[in-house]
PDB file of N, CA and C in Angstrom:
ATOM      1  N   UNK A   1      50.250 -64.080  67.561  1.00  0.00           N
ATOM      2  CA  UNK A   1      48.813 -64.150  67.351  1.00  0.00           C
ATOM      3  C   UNK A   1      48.303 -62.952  66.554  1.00  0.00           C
ATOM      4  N   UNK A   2      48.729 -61.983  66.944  1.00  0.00           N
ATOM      5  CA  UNK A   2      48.430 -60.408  66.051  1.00  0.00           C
ATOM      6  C   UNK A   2      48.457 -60.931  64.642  1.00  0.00           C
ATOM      7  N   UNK A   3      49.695 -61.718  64.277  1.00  0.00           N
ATOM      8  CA  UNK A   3      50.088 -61.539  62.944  1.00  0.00           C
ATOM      9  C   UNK A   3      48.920 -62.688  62.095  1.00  0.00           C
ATOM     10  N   UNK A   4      48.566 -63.461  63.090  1.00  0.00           N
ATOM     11  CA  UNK A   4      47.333 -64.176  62.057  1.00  0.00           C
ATOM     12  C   UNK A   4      46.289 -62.809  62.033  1.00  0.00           C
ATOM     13  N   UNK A   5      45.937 -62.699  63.077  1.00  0.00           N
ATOM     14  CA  UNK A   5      44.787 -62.104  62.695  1.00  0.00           C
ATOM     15  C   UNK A   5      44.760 -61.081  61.643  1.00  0.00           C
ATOM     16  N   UNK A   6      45.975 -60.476  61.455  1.00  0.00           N
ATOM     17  CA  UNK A   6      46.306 -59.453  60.384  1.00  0.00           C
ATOM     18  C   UNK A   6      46.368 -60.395  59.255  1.00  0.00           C
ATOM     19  N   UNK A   7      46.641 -61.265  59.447  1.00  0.00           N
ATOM     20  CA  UNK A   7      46.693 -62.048  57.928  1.00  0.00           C
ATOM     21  C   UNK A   7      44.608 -62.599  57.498  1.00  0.00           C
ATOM     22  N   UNK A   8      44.216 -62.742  58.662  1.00  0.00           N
ATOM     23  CA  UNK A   8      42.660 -63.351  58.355  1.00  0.00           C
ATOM     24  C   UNK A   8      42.134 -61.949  57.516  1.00  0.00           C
ATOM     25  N   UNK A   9      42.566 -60.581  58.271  1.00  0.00           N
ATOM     26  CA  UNK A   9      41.511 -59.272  57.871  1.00  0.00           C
ATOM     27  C   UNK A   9      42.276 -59.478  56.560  1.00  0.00           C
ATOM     28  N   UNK A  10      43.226 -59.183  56.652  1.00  0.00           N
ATOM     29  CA  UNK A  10      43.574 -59.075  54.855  1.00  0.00           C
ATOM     30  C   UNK A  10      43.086 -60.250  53.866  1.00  0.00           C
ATOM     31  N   UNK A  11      43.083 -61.423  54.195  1.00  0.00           N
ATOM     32  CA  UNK A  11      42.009 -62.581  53.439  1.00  0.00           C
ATOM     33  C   UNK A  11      40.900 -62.320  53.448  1.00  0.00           C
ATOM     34  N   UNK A  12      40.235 -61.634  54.066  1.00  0.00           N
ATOM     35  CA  UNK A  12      38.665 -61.594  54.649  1.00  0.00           C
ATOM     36  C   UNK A  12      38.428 -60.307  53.387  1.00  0.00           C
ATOM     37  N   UNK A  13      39.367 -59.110  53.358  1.00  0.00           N
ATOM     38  CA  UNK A  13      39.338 -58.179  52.213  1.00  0.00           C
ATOM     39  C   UNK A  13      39.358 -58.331  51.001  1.00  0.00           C
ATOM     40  N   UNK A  14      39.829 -59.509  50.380  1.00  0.00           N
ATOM     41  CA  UNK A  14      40.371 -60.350  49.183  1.00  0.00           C
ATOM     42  C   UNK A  14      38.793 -61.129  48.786  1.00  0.00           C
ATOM     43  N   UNK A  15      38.242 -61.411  49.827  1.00  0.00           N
ATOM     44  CA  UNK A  15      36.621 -62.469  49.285  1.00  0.00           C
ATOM     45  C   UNK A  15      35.840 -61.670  48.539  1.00  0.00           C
ATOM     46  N   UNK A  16      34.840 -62.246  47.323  1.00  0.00           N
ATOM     47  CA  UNK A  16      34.018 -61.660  46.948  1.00  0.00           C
ATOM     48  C   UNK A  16      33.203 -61.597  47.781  1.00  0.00           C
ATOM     49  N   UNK A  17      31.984 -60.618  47.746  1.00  0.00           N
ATOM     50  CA  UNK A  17      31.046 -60.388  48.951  1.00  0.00           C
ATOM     51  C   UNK A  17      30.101 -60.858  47.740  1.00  0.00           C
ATOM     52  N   UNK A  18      29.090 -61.545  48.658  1.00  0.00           N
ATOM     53  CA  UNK A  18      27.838 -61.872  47.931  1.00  0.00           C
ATOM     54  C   UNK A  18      26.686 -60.268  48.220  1.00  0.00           C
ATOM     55  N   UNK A  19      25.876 -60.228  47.038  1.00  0.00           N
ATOM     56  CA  UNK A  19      25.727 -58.934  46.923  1.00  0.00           C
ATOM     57  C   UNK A  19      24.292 -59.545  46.221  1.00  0.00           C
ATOM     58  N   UNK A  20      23.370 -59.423  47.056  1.00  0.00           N
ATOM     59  CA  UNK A  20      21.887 -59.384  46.615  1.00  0.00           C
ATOM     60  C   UNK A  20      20.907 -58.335  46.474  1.00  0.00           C
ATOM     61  N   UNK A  21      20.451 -58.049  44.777  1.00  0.00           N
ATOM     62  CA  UNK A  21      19.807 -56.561  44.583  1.00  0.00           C
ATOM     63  C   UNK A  21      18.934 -57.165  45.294  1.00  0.00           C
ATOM     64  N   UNK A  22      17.989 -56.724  45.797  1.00  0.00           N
ATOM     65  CA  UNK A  22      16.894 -57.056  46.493  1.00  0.00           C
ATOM     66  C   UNK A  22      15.416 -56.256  45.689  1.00  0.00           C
ATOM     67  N   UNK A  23      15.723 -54.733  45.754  1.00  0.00           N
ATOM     68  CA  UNK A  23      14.044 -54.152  44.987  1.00  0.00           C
ATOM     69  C   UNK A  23      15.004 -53.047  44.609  1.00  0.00           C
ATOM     70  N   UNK A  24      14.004 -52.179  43.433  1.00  0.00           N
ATOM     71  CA  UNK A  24      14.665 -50.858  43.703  1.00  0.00           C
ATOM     72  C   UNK A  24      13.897 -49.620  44.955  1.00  0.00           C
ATOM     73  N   UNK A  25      14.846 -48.239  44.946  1.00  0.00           N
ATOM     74  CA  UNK A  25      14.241 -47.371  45.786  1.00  0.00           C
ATOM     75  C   UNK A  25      13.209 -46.649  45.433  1.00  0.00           C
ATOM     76  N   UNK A  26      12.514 -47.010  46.039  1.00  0.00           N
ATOM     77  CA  UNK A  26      11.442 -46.295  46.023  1.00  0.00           C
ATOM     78  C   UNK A  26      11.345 -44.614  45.711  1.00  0.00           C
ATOM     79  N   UNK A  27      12.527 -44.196  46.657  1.00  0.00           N
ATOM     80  CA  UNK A  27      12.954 -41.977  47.072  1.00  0.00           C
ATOM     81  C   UNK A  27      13.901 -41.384  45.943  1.00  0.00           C
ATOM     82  N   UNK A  28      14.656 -43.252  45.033  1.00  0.00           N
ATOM     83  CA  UNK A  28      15.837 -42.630  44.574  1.00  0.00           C
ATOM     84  C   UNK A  28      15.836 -43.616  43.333  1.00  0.00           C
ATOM     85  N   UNK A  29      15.180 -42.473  42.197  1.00  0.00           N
ATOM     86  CA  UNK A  29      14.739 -43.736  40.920  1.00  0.00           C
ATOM     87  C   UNK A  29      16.411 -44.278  40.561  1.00  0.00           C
ATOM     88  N   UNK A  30      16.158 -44.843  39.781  1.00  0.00           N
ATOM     89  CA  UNK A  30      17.583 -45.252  39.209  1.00  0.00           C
ATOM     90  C   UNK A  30      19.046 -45.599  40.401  1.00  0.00           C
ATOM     91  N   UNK A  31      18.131 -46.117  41.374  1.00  0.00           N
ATOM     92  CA  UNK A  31      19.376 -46.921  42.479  1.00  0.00           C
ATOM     93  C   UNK A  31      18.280 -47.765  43.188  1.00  0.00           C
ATOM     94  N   UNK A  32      19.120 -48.866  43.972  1.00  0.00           N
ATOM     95  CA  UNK A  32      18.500 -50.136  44.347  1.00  0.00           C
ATOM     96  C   UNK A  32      18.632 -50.433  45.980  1.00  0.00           C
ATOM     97  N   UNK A  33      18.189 -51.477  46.404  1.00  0.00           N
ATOM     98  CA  UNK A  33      18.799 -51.573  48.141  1.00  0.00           C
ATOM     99  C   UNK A  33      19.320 -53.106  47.756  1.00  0.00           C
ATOM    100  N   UNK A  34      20.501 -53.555  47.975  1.00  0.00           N
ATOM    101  CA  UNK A  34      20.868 -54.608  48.594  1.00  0.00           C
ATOM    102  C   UNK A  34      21.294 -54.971  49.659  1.00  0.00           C
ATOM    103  N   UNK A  35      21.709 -56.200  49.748  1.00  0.00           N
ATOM    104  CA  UNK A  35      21.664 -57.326  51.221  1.00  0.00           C
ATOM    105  C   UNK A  35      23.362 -58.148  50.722  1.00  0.00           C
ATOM    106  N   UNK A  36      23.730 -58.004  51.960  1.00  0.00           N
ATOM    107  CA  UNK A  36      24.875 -58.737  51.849  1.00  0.00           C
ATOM    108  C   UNK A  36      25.582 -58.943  53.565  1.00  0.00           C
ATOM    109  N   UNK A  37      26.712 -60.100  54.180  1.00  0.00           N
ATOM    110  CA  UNK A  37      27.433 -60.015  55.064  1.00  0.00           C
ATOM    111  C   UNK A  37      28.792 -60.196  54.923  1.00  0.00           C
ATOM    112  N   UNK A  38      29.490 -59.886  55.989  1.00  0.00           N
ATOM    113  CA  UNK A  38      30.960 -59.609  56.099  1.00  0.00           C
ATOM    114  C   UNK A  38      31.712 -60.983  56.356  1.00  0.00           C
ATOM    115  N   UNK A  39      30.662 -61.465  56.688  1.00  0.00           N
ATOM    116  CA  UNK A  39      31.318 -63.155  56.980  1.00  0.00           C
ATOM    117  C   UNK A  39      31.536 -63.416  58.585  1.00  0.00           C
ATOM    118  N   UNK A  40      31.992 -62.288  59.450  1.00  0.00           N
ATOM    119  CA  UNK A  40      32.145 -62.057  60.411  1.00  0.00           C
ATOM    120  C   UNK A  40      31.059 -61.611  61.515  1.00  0.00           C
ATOM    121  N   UNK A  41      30.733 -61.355  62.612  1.00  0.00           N
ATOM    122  CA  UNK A  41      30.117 -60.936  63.755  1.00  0.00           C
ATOM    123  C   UNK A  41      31.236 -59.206  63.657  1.00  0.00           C
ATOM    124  N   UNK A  42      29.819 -58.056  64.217  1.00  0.00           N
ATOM    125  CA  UNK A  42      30.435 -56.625  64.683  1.00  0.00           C
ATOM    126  C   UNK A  42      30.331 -57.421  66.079  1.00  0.00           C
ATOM    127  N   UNK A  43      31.303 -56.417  66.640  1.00  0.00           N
ATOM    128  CA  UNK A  43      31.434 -56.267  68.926  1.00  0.00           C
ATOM    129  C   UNK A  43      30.742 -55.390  68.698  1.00  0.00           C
ATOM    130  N   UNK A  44      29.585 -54.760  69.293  1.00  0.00           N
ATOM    131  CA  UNK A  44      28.534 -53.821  68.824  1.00  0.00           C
ATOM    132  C   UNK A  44      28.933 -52.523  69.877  1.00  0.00           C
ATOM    133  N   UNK A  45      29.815 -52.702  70.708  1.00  0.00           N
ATOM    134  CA  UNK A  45      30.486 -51.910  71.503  1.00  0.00           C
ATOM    135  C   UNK A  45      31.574 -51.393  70.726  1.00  0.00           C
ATOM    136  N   UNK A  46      32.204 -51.824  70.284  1.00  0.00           N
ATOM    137  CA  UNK A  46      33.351 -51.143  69.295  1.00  0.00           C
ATOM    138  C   UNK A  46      32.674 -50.157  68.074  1.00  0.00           C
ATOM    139  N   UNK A  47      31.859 -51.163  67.170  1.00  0.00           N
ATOM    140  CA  UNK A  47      31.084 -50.625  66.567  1.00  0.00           C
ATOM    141  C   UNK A  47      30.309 -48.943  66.705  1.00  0.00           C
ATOM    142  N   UNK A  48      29.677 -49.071  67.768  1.00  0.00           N
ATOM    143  CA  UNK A  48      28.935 -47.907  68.271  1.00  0.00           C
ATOM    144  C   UNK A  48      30.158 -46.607  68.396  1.00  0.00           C
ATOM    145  N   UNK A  49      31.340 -47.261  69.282  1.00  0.00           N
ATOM    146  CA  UNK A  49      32.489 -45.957  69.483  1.00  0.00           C
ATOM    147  C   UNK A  49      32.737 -45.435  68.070  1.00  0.00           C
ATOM    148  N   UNK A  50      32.962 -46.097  67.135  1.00  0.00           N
ATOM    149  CA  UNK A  50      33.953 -46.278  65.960  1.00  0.00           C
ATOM    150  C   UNK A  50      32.657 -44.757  65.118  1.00  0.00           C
ATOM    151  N   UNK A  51      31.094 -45.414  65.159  1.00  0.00           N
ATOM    152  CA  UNK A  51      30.378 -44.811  64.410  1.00  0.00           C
ATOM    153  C   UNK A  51      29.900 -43.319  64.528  1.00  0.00           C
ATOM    154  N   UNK A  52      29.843 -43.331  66.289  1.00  0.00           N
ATOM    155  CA  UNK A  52      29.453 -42.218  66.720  1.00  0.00           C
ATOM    156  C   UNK A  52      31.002 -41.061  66.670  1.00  0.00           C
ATOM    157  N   UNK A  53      32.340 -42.038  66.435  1.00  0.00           N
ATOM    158  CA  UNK A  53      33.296 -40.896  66.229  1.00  0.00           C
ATOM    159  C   UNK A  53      33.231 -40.461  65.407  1.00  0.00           C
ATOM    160  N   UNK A  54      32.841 -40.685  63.783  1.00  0.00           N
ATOM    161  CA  UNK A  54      33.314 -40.131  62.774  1.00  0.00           C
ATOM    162  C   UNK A  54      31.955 -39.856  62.769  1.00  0.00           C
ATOM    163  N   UNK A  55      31.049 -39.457  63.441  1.00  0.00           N
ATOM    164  CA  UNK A  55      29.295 -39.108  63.008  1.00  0.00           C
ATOM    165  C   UNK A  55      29.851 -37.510  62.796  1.00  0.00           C
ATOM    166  N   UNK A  56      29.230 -37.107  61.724  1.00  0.00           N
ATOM    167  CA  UNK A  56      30.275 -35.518  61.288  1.00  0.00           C
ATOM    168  C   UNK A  56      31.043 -35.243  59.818  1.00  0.00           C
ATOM    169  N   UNK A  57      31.663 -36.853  60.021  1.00  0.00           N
ATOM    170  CA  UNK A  57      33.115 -36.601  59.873  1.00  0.00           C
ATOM    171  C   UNK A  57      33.085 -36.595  57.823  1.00  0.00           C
ATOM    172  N   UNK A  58      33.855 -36.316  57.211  1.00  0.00           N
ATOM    173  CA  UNK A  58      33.580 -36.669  55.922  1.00  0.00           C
ATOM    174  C   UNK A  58      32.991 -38.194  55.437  1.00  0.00           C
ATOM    175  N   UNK A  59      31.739 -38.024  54.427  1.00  0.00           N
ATOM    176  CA  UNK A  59      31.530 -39.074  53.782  1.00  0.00           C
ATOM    177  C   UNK A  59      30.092 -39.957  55.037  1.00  0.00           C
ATOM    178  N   UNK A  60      30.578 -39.013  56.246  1.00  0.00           N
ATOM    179  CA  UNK A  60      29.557 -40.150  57.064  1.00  0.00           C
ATOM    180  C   UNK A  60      28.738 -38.986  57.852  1.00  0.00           C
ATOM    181  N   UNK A  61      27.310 -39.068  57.929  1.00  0.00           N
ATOM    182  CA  UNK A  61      25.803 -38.650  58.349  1.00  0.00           C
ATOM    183  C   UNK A  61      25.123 -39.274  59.270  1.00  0.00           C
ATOM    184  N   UNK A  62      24.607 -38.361  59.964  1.00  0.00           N
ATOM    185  CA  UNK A  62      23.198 -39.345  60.229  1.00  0.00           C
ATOM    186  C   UNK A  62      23.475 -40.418  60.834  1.00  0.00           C
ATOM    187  N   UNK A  63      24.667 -40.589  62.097  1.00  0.00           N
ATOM    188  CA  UNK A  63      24.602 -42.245  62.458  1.00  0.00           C
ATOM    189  C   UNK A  63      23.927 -42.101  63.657  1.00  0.00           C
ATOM    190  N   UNK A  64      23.647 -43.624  63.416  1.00  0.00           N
ATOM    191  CA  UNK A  64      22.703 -43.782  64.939  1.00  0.00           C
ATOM    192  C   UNK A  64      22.859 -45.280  65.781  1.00  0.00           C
ATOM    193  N   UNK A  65      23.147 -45.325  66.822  1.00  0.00           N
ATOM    194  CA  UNK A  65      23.880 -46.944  66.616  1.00  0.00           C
ATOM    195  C   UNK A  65      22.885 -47.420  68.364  1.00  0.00           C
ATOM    196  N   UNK A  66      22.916 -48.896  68.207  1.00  0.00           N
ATOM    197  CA  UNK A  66      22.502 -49.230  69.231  1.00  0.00           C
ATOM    198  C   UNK A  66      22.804 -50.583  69.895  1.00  0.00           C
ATOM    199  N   UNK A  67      23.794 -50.873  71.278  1.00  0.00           N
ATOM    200  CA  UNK A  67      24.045 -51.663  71.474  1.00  0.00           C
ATOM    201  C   UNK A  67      23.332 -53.110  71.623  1.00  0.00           C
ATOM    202  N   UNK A  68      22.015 -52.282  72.503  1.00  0.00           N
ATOM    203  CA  UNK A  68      21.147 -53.256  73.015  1.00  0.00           C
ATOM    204  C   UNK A  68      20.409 -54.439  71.297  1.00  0.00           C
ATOM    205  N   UNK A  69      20.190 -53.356  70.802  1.00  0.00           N
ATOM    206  CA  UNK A  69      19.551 -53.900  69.586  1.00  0.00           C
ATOM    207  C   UNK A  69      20.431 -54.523  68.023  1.00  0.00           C
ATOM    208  N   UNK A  70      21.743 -54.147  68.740  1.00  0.00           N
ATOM    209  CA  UNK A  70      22.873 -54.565  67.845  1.00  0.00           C
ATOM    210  C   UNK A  70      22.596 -54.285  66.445  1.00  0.00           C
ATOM    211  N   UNK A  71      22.372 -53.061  66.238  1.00  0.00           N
ATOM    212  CA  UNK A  71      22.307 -52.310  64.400  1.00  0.00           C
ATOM    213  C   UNK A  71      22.646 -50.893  64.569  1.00  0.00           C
ATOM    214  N   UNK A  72      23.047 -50.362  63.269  1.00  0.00           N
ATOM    215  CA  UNK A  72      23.268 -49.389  63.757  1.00  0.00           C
ATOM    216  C   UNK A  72      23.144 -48.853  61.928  1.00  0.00           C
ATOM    217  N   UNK A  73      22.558 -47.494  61.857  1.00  0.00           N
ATOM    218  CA  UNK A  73      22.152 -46.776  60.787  1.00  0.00           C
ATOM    219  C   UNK A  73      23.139 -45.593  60.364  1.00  0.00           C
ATOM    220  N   UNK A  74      23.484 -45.798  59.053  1.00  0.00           N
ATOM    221  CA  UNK A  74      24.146 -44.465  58.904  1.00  0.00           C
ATOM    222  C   UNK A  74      24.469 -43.636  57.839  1.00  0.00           C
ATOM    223  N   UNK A  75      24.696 -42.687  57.047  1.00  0.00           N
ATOM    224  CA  UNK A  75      24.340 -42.453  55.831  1.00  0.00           C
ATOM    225  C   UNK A  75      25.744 -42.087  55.110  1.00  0.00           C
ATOM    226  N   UNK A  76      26.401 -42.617  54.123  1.00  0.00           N
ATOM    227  CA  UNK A  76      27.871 -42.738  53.721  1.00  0.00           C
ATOM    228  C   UNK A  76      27.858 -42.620  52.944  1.00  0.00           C
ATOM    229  N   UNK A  77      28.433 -41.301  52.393  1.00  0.00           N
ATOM    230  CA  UNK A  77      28.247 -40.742  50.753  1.00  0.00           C
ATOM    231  C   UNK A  77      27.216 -40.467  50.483  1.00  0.00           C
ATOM    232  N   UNK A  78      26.395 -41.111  49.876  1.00  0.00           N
ATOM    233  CA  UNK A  78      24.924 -40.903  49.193  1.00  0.00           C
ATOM    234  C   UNK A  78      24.387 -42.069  49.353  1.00  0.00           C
ATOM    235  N   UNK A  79      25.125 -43.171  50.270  1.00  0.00           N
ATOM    236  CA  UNK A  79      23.888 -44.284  50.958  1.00  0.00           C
ATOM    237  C   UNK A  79      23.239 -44.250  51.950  1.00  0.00           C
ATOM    238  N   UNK A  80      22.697 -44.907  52.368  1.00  0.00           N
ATOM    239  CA  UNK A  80      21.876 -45.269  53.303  1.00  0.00           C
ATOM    240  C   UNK A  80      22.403 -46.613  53.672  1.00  0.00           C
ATOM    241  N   UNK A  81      23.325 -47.193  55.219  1.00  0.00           N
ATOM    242  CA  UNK A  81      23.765 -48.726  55.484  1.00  0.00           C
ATOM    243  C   UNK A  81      22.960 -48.720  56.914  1.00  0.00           C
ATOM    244  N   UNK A  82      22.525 -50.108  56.776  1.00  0.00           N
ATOM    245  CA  UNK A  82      22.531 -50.612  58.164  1.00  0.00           C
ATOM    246  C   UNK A  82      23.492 -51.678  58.603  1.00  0.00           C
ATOM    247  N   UNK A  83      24.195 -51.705  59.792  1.00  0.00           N
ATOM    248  CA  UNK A  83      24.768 -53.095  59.958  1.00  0.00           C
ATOM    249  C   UNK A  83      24.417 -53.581  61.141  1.00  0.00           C
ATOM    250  N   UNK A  84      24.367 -55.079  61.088  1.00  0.00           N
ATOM    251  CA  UNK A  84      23.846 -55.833  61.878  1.00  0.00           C
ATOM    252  C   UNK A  84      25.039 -56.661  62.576  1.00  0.00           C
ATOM    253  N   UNK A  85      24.712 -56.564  63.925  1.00  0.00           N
ATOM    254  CA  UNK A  85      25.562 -57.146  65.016  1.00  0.00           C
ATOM    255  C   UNK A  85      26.042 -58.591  64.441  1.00  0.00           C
ATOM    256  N   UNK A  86      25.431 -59.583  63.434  1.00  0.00           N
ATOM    257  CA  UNK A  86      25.297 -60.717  62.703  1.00  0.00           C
ATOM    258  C   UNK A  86      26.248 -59.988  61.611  1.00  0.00           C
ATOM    259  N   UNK A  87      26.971 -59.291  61.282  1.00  0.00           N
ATOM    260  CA  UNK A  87      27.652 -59.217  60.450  1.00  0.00           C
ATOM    261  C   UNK A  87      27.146 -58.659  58.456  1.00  0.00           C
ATOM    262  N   UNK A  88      25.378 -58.783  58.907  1.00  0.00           N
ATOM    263  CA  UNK A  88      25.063 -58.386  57.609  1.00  0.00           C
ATOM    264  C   UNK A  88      24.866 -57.163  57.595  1.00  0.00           C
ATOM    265  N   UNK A  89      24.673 -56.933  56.386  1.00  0.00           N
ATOM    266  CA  UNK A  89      24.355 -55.080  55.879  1.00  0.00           C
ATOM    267  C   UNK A  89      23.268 -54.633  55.156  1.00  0.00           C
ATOM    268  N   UNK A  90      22.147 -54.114  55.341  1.00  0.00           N
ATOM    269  CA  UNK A  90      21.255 -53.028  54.404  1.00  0.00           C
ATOM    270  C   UNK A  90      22.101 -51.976  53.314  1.00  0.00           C
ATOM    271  N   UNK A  91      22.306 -52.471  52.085  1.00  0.00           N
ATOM    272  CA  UNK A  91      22.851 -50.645  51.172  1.00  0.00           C
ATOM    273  C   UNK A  91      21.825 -50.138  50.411  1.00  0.00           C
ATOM    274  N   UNK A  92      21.285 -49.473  50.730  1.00  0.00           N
ATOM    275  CA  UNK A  92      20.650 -48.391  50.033  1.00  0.00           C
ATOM    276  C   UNK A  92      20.973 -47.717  49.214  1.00  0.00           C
ATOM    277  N   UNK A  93      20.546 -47.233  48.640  1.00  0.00           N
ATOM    278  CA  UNK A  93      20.680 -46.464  46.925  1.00  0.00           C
ATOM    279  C   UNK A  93      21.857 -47.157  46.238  1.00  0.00           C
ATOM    280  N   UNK A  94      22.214 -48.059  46.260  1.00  0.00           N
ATOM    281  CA  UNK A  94      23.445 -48.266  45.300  1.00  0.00           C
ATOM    282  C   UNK A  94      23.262 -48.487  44.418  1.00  0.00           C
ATOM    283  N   UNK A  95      24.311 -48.017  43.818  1.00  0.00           N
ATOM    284  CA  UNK A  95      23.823 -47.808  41.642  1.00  0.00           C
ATOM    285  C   UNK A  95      23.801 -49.116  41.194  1.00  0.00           C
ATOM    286  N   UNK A  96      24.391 -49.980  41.334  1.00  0.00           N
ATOM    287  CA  UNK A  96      24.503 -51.215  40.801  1.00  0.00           C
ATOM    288  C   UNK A  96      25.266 -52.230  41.602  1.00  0.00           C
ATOM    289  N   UNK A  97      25.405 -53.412  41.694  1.00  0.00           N
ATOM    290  CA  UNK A  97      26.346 -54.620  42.186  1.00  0.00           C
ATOM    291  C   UNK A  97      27.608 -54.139  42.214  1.00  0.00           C
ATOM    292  N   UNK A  98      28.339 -53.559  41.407  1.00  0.00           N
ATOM    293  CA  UNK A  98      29.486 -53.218  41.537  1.00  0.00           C
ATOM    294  C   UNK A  98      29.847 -52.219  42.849  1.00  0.00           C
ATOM    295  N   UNK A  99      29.220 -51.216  42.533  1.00  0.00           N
ATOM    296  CA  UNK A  99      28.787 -50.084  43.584  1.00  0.00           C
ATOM    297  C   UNK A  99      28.515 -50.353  45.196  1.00  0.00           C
ATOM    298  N   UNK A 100      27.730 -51.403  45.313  1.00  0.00           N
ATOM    299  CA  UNK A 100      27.788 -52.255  46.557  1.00  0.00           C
ATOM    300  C   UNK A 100      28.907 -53.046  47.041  1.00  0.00           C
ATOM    301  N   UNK A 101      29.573 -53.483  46.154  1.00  0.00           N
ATOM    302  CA  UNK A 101      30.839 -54.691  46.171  1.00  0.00           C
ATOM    303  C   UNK A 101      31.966 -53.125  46.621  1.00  0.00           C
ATOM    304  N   UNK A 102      32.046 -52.137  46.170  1.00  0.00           N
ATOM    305  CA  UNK A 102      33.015 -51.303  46.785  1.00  0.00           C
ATOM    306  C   UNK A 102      33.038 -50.492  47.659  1.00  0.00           C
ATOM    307  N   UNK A 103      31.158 -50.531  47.885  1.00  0.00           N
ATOM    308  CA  UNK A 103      31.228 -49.565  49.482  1.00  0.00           C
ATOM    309  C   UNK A 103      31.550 -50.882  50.504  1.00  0.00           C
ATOM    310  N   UNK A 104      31.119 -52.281  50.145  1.00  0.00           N
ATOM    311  CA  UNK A 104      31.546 -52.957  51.249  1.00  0.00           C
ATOM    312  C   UNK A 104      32.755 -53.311  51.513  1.00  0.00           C
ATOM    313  N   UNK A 105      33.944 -53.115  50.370  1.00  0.00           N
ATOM    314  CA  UNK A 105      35.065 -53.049  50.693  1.00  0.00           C
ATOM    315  C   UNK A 105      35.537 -51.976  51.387  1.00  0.00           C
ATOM    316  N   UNK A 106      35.159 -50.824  51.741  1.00  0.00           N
ATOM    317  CA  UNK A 106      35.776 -49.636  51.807  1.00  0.00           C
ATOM    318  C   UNK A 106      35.137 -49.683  53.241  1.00  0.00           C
ATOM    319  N   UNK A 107      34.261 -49.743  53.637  1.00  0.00           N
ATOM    320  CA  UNK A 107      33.124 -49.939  54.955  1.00  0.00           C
ATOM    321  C   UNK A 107      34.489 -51.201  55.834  1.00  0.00           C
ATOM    322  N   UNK A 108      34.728 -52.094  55.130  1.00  0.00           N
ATOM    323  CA  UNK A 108      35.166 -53.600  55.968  1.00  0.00           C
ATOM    324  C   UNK A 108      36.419 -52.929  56.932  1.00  0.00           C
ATOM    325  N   UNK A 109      37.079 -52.300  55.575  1.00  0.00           N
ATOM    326  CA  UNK A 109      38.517 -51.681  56.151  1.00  0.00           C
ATOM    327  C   UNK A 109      38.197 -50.486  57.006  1.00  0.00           C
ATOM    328  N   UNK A 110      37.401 -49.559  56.939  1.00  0.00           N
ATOM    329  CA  UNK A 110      36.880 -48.696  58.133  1.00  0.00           C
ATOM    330  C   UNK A 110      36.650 -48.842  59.450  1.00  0.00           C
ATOM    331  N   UNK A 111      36.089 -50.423  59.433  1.00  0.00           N
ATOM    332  CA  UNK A 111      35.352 -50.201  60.411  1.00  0.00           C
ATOM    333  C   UNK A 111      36.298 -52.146  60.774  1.00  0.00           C
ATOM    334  N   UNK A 112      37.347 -51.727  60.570  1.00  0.00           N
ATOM    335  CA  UNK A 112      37.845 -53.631  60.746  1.00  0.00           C
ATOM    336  C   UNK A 112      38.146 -53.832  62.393  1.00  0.00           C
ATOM    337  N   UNK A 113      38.029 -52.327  62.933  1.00  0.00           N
ATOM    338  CA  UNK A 113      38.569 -52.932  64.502  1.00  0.00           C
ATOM    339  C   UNK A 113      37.504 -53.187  65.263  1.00  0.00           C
ATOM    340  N   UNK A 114      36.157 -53.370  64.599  1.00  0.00           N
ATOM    341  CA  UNK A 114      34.764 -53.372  65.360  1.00  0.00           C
ATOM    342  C   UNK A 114      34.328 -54.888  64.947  1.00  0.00           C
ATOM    343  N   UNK A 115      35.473 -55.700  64.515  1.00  0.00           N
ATOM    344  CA  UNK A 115      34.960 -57.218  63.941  1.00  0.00           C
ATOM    345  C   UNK A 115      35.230 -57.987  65.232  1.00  0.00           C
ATOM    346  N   UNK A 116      34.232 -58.734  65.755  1.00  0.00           N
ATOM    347  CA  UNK A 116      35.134 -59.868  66.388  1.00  0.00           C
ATOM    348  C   UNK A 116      36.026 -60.897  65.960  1.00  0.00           C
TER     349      UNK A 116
END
């Protein structure tokens, strides 16, 4: 059974992510906020451990996570993400579509043991 599921995350890494600019930022001329999901549901319990460990840690700021309300805020590199217990995401400042399409690859594999 392990070995599917290792085979789904690695398919699940391979999908294009749909990636909607939504407006630009308001704080940060020349970057945008988009909307996008993982396809999947976070365990918002895993999630929360996973976020509040590396809160510190390189690349990651500012997290703030909450079970009850299933989102959790955090600042990665020079974004601003929210993720939602539903599997979608807030990115903030991202330079362009592309830019979004690779923090959500890099985010999926980070944070893959917090997927149900």
């Amino acid at each position: 059974m392990g070995k599917i599921y290792n085979r789904r995350r690695f398919f699940n890494s391979l999908v294009a992510y749909e990636i909607v600019i939504t407006r630009p930022c308001t704080d940060t001329p020349g970057r945008f906020i988009a909307e996008s999901a993982f396809g999947r549901k976070f365990n918002m319990g895993r999630l929360c451990a996973l976020v509040k460990a590396i809160d510190g840690a390189k690349d990651f700021t500012d997290v703030k996570c909450s079970e009850n309300l299933g989102v959790a805020r955090l600042d990665f590199k020079d974004k601003t993400l929210i993720l939602y217990k539903s599997g979608r995401i807030d990115l903030r400042k991202v330079a362009n579509e592309a830019d979004a399409r690779a923090t959500m690859a890099e985010l999926e594999a980070r944070f893959s043991a917090a997927f149900e």
